[in-house]
N, C-alpha and C. Protein backbone atom coordinates (compact mmCIF):
# COMPACT_ATOMS: atom_id res chain seq x y z
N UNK A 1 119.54 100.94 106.73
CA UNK A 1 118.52 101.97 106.83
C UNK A 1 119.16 103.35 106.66
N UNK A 2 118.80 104.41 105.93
CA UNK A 2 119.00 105.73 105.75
C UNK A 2 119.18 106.32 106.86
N UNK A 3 119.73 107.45 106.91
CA UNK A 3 119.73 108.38 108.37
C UNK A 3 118.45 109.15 107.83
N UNK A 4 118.07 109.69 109.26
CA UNK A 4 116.98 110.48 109.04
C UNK A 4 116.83 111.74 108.17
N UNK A 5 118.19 112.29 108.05
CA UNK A 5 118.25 113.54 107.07
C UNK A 5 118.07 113.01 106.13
N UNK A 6 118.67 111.86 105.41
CA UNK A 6 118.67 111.25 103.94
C UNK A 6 116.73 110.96 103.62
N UNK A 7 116.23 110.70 104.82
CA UNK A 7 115.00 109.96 104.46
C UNK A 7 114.29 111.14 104.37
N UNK A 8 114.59 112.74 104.99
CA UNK A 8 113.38 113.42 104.96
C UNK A 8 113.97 114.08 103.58
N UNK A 9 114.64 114.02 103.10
CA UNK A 9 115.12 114.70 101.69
C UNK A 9 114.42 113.69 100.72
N UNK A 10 114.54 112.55 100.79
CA UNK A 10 114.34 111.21 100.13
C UNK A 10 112.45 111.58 99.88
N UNK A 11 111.48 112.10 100.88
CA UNK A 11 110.24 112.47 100.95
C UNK A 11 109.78 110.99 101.64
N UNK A 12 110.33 110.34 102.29
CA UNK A 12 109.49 108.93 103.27
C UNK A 12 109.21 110.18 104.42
N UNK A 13 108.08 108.86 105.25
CA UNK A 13 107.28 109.58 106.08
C UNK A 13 108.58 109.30 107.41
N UNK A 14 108.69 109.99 107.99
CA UNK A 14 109.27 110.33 108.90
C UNK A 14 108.16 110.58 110.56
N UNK A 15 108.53 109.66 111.04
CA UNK A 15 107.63 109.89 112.38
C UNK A 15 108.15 110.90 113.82
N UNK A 16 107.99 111.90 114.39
CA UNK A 16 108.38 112.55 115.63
C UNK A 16 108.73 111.93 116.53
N UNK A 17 108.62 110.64 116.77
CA UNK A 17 108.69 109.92 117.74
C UNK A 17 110.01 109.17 117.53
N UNK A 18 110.40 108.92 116.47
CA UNK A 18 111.64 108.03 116.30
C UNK A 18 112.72 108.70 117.32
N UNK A 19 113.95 107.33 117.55
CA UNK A 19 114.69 107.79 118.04
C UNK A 19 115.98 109.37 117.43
N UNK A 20 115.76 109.01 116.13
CA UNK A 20 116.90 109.90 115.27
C UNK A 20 116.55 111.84 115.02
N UNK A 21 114.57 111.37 115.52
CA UNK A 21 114.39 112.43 115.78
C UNK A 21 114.67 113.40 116.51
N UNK A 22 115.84 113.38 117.64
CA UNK A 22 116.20 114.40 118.28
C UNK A 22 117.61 115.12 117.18
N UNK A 23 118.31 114.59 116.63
CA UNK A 23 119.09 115.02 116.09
C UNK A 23 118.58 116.33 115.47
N UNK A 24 117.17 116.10 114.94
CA UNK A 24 116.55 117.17 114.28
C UNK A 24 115.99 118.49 115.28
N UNK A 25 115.79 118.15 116.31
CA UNK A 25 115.49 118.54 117.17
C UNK A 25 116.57 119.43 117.93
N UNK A 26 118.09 118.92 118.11
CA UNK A 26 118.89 119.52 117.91
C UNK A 26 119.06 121.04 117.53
N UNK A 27 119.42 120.50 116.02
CA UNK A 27 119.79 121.49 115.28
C UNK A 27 118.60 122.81 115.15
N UNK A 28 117.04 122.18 115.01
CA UNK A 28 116.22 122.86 115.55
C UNK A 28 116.78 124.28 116.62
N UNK A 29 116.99 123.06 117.81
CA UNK A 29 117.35 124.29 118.82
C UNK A 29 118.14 125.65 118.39
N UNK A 30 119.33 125.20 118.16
CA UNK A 30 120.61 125.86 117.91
C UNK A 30 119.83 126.82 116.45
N UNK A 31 119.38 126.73 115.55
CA UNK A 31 118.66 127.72 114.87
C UNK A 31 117.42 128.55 115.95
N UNK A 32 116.28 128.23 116.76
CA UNK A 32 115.87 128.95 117.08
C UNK A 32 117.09 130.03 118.55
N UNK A 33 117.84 129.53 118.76
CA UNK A 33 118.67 130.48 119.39
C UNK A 33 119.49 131.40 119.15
N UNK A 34 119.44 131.33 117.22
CA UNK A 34 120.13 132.19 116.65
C UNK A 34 119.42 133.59 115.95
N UNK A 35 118.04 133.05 115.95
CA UNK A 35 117.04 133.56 115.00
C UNK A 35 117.18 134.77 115.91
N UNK A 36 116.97 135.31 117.08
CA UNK A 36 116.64 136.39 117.68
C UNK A 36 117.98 137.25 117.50
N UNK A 37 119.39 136.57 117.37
CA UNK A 37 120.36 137.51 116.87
C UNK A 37 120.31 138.05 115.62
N UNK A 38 119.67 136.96 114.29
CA UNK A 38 119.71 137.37 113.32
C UNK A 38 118.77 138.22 112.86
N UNK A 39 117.60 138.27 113.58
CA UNK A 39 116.57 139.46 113.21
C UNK A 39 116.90 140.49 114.30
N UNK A 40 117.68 141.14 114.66
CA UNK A 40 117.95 142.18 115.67
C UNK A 40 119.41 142.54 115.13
N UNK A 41 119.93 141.91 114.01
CA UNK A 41 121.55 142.29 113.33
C UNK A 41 121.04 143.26 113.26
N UNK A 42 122.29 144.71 113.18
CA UNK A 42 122.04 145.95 112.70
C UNK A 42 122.36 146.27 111.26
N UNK A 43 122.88 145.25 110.96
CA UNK A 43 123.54 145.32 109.03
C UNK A 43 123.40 143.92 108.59
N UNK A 44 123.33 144.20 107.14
CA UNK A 44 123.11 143.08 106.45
C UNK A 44 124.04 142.28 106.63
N UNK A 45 125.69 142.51 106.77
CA UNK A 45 126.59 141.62 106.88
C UNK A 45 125.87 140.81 107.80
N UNK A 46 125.79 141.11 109.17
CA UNK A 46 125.66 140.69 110.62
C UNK A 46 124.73 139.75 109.80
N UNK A 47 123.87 139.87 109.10
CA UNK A 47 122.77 138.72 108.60
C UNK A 47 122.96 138.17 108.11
N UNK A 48 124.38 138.14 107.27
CA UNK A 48 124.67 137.31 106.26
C UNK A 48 125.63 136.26 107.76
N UNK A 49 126.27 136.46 107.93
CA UNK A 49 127.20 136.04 109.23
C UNK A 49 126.43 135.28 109.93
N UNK A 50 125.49 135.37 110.52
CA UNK A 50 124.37 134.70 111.09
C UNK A 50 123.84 133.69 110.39
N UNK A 51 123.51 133.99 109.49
CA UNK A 51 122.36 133.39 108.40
C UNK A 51 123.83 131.80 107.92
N UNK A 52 124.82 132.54 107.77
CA UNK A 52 125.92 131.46 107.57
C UNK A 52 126.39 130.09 108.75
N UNK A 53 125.92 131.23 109.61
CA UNK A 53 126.31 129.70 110.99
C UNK A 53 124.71 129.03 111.08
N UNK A 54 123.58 129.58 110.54
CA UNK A 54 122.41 128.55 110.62
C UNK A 54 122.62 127.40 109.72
N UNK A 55 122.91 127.89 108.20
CA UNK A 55 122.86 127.28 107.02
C UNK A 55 124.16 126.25 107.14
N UNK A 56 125.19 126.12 107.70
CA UNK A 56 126.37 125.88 107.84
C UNK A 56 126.96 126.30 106.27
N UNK A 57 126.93 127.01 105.93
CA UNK A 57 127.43 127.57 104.58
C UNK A 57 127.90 128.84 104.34
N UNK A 58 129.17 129.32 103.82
CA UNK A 58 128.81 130.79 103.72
C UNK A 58 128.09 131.23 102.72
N UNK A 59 127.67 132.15 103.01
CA UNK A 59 126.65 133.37 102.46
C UNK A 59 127.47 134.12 101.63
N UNK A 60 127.42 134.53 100.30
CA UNK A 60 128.14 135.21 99.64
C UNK A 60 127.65 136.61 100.01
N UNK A 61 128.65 137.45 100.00
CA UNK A 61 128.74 138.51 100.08
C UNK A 61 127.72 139.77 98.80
N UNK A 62 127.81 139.21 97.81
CA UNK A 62 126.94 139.52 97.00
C UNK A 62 125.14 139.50 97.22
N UNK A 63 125.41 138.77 98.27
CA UNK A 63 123.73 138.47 98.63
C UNK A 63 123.50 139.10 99.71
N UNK A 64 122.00 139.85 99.65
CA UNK A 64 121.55 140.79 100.94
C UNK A 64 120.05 140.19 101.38
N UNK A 65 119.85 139.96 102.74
CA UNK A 65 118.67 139.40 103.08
C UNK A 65 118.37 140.21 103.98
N UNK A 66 117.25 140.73 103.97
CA UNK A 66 116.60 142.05 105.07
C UNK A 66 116.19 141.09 106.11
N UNK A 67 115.88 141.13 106.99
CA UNK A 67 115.89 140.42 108.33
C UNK A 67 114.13 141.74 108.74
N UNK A 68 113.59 140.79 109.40
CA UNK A 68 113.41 139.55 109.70
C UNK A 68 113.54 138.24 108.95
N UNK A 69 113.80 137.13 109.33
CA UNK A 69 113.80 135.79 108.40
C UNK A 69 113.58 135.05 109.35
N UNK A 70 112.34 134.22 108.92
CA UNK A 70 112.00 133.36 110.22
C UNK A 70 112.78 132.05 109.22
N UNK A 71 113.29 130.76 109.65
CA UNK A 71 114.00 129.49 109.09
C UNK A 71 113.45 128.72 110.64
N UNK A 72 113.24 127.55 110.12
CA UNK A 72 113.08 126.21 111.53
C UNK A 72 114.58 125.05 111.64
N UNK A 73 115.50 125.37 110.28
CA UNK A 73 115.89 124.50 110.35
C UNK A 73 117.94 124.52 109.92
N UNK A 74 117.26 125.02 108.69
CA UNK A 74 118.66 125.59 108.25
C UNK A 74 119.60 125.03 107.41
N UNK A 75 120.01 123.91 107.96
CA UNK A 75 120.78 122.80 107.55
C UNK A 75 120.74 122.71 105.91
N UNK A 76 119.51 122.80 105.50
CA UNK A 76 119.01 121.94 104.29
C UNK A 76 118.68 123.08 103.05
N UNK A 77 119.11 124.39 103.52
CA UNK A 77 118.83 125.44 102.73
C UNK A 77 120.44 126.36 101.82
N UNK A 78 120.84 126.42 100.90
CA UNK A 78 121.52 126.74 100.25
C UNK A 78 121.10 128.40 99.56
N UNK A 79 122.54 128.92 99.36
CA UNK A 79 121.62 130.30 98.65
C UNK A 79 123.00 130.88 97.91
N UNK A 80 122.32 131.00 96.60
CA UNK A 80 123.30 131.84 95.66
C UNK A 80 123.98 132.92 95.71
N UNK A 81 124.55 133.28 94.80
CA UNK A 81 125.42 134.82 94.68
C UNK A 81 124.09 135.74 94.07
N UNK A 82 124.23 136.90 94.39
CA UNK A 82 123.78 138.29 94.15
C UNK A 82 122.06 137.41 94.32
N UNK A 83 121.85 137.07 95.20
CA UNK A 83 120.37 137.11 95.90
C UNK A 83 119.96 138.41 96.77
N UNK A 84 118.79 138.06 96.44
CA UNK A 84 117.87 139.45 97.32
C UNK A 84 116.56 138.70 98.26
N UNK A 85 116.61 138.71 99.39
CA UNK A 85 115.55 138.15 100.31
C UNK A 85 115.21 139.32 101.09
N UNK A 86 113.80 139.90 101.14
CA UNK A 86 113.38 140.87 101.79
C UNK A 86 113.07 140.64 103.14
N UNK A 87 112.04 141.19 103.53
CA UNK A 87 111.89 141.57 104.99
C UNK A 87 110.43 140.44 105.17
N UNK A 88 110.57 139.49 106.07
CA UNK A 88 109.76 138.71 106.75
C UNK A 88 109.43 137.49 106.07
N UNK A 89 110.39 137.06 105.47
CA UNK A 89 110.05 135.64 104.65
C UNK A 89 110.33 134.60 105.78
N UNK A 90 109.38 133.27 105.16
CA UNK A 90 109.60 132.30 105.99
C UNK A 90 109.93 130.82 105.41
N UNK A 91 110.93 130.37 106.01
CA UNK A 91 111.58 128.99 104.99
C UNK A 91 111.58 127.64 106.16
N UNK A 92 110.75 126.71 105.49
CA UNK A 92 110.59 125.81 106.13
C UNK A 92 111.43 124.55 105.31
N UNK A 93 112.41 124.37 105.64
CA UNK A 93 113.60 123.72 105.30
C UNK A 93 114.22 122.39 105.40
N UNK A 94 113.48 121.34 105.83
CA UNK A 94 113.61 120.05 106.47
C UNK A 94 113.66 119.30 105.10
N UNK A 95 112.73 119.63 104.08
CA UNK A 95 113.01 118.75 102.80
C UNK A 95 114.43 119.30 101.68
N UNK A 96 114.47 120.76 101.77
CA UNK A 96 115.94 121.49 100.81
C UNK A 96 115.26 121.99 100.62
N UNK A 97 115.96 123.72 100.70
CA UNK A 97 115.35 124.78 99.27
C UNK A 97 116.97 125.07 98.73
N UNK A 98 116.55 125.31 97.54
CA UNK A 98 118.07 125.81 97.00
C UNK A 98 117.69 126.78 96.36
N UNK A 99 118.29 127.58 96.58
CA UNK A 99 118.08 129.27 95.81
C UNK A 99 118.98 129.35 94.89
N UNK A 100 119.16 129.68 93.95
CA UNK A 100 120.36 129.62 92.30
C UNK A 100 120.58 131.01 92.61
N UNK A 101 121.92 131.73 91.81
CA UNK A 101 122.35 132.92 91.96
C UNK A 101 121.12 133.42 91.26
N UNK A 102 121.29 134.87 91.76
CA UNK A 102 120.25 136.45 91.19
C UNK A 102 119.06 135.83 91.19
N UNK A 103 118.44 135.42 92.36
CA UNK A 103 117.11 135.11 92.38
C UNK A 103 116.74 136.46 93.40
N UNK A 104 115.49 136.62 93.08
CA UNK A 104 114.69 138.05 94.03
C UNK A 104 114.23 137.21 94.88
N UNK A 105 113.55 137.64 96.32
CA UNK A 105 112.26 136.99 97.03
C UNK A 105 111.30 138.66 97.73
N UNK A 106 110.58 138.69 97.32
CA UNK A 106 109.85 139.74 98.04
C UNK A 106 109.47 139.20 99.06
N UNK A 107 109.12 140.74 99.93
CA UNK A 107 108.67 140.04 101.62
C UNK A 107 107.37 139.52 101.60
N UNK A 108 107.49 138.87 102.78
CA UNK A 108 106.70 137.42 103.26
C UNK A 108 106.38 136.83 102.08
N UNK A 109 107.68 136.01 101.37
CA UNK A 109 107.62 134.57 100.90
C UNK A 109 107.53 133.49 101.96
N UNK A 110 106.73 132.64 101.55
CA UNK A 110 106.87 131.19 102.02
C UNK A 110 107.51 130.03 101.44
N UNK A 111 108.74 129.46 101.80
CA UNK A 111 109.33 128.53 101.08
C UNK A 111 108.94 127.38 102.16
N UNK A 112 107.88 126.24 101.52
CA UNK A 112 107.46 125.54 102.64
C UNK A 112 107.67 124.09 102.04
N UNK A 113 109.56 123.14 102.65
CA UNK A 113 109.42 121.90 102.06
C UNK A 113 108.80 121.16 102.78
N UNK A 114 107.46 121.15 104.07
CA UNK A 114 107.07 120.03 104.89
C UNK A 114 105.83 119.89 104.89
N UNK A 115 105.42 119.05 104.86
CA UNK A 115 104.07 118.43 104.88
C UNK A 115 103.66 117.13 105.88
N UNK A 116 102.39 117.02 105.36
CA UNK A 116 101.89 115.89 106.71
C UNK A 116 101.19 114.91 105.71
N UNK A 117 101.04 113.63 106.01
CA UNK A 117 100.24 112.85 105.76
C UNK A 117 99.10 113.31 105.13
N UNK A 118 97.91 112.77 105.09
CA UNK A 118 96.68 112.86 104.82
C UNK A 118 95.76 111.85 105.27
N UNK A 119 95.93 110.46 105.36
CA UNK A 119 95.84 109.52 106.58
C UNK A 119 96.01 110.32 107.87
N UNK A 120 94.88 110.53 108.49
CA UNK A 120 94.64 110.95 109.72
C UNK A 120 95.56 109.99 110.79
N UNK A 121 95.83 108.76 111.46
CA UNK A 121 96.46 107.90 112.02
C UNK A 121 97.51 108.67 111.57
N UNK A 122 98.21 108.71 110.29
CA UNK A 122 99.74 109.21 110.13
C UNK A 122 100.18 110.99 110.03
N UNK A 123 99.13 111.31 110.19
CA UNK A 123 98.64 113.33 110.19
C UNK A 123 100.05 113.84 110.83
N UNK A 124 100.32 113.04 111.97
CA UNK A 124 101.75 113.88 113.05
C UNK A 124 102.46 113.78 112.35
N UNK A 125 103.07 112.85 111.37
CA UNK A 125 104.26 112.66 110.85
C UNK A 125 104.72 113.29 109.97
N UNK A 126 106.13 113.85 109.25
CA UNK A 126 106.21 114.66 108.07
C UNK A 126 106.51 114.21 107.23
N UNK A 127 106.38 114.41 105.64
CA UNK A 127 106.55 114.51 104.86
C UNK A 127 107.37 115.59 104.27
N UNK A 128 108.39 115.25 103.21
CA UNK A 128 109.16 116.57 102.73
C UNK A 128 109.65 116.40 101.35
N UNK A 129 109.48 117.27 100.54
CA UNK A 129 109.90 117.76 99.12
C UNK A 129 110.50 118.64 99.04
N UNK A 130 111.84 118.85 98.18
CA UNK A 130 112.19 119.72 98.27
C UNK A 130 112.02 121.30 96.94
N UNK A 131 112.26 122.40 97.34
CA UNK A 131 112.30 123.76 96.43
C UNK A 131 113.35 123.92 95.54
N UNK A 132 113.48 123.98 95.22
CA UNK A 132 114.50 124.68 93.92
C UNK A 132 114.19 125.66 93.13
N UNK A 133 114.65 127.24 93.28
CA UNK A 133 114.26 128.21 92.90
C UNK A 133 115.57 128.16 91.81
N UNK A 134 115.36 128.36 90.42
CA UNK A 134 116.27 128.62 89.22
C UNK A 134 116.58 130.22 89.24
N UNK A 135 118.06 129.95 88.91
CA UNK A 135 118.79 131.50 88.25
C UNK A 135 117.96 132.29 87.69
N UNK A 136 117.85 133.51 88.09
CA UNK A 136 117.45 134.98 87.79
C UNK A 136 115.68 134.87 88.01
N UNK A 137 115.43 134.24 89.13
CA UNK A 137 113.74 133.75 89.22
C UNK A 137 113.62 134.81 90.01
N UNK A 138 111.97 135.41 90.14
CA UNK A 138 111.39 136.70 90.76
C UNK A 138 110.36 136.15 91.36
N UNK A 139 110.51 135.91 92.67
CA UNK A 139 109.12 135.39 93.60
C UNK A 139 108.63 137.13 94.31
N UNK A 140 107.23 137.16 93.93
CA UNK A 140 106.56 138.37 94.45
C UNK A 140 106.18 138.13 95.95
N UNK A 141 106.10 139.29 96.37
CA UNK A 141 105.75 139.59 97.45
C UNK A 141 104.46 138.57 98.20
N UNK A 142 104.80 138.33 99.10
CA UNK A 142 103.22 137.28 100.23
C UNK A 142 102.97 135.83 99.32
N UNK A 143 103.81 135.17 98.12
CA UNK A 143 103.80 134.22 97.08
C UNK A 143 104.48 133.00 98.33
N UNK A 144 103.25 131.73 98.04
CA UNK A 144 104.21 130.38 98.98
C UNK A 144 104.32 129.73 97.59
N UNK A 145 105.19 129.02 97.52
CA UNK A 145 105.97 127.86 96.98
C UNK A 145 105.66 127.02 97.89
N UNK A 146 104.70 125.75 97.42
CA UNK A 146 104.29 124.61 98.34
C UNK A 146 106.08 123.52 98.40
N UNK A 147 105.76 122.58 99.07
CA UNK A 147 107.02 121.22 98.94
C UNK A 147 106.50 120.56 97.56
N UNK A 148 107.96 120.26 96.83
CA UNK A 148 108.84 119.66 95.34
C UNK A 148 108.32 120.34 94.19
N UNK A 149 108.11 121.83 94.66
CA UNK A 149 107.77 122.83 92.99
C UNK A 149 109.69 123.39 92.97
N UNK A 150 109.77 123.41 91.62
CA UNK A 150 110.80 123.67 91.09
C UNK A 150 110.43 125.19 90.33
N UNK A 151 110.78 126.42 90.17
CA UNK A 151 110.54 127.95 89.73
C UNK A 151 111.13 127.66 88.92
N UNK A 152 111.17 127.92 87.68
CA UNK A 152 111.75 127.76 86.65
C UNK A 152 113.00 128.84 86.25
N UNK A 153 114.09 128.71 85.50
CA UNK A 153 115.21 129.60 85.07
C UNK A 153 114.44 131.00 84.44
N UNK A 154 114.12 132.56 85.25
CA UNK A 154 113.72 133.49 84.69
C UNK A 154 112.38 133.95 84.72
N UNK A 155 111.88 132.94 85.92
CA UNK A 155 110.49 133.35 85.66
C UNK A 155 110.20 133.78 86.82
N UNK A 156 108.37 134.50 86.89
CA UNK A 156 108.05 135.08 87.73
C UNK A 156 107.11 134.96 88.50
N UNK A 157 107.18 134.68 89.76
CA UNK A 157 105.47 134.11 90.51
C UNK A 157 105.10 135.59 91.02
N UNK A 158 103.97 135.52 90.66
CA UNK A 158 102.89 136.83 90.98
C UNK A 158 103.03 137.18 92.56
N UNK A 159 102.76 138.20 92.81
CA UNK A 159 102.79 138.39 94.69
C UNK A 159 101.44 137.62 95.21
N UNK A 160 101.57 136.24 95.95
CA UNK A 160 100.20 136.05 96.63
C UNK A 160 99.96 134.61 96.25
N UNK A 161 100.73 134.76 95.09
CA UNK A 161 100.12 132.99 94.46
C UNK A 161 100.45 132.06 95.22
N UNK A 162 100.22 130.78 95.28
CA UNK A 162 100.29 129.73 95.39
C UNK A 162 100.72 128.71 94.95
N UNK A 163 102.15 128.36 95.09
CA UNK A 163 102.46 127.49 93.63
C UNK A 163 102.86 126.29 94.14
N UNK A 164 102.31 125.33 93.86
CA UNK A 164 101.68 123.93 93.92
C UNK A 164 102.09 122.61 93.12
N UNK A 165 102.72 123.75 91.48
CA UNK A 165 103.09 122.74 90.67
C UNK A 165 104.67 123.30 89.87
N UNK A 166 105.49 122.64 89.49
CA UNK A 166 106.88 123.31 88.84
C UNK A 166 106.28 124.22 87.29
N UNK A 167 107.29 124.91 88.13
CA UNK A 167 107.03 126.40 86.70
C UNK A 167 107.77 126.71 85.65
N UNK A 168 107.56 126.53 84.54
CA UNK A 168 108.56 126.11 83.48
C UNK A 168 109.51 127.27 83.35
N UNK A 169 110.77 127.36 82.82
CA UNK A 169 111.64 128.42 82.36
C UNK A 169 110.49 129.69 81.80
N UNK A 170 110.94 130.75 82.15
CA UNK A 170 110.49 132.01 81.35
C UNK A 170 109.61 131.79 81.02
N UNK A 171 108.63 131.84 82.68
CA UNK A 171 107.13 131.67 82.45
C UNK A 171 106.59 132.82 83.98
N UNK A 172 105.43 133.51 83.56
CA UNK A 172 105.26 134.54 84.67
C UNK A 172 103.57 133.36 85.25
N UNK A 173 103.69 133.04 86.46
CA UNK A 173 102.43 132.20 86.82
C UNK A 173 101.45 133.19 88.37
N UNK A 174 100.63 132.90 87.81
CA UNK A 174 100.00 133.82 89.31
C UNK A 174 98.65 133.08 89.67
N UNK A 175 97.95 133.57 90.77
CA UNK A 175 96.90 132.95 91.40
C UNK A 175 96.81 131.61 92.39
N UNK A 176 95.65 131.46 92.50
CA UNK A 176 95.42 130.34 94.09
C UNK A 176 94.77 129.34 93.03
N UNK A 177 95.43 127.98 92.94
CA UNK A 177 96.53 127.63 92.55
C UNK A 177 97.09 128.28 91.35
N UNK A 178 98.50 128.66 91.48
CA UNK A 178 99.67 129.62 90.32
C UNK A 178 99.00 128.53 89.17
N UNK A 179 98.70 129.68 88.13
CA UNK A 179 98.54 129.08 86.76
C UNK A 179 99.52 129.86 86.02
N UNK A 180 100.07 129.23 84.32
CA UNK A 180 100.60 130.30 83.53
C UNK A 180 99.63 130.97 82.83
N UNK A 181 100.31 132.56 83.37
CA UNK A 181 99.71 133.63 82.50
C UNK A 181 100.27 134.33 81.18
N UNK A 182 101.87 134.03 81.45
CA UNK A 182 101.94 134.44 79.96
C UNK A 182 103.53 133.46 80.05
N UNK A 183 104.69 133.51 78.74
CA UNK A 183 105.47 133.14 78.39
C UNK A 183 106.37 134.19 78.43
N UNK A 184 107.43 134.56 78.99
CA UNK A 184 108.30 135.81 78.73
C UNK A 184 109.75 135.60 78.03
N UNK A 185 109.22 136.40 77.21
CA UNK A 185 109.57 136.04 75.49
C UNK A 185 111.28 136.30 75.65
């Protein structure tokens, strides 16, 4: 049988109740006890430094994330060189997001890999897909990225949209659900 990290990356339903579920629960903790240092850093380093003992990864130096940053999880989130994450984004991280170098995020993005059932009986349990934001991608301002959309290499989600489905290379998509609006040539 898989460990539970493998299975919630894998997208099986994962129940709260299992025993392996505290592990998650865990690490849980130890991120929400960090979150109040990392949104109260006085410099971006301090955020990057922080943001590095959530992620267990370092943070390149090239990359600046304005704080606030709400994360639940951490573990499962990766982030490129010369990134830009603004002020109040929120990353829900249990399935992977991976951020590629020189990606933008305007404030309050939602990077959301978790979901629930739809079978009511199985509603508590999660589900997870993971994000993958491509090199030199521009997510606008208040824009969620639902769980297993992939942003394509260069392109741009509108501030607000909703994106639901993977967005091809050097494509600008906007609206509730993100459609393409144009091709950027």
């Amino acid at each position: 049988m898989m460990h539970i990290f493998e299975r919630l990356k894998a997208g099986e339903i994962v129940r709260l109740n299992e025993p392996q579920f505290e592990e998650i629960n865990q690490i849980v903790g130890k991120t929400l006890a960090l979150m109040p240092l990392l949104n109260s850093a006085k410099d971006i380093n301090e955020v990057r430094k922080i943001l590095s003992e959530i992620t267990g990864t370092v943070i390149d130096p090239s990359t600046a994330i304005f704080a606030p940053l709400y994360i639940n999880f951490g573990r499962f989130t990766t982030i490129g060189k010369n990134v830009f994450i603004n002020h109040a984004c929120s990353f829900l991280d249990l399935g992977g997001i991976t951020i590629e170098d020189d990606v933008l995020i305007g404030p309050k993005v939602n990077l959301i890999t978790e979901n629930h059932p739809l079978e009511p009986s199985e509603r508590r349990n999660l589900t997870c897909k993971p994000i993958l934001i491509k090199r030199n991608a521009w997510i606008g301002a208040a824009a969620t990225i639902l769980p297993g959309v992939t942003i394509g290499k260069n392109s741009v989600v509108a501030a607000g949209a909703v994106v639901s489905r993977d967005v091809p290379d050097d494509t600008i998509v906007g609206g509730i659900p993100a459609k393409i609006i144009k091709q950027i040539a």
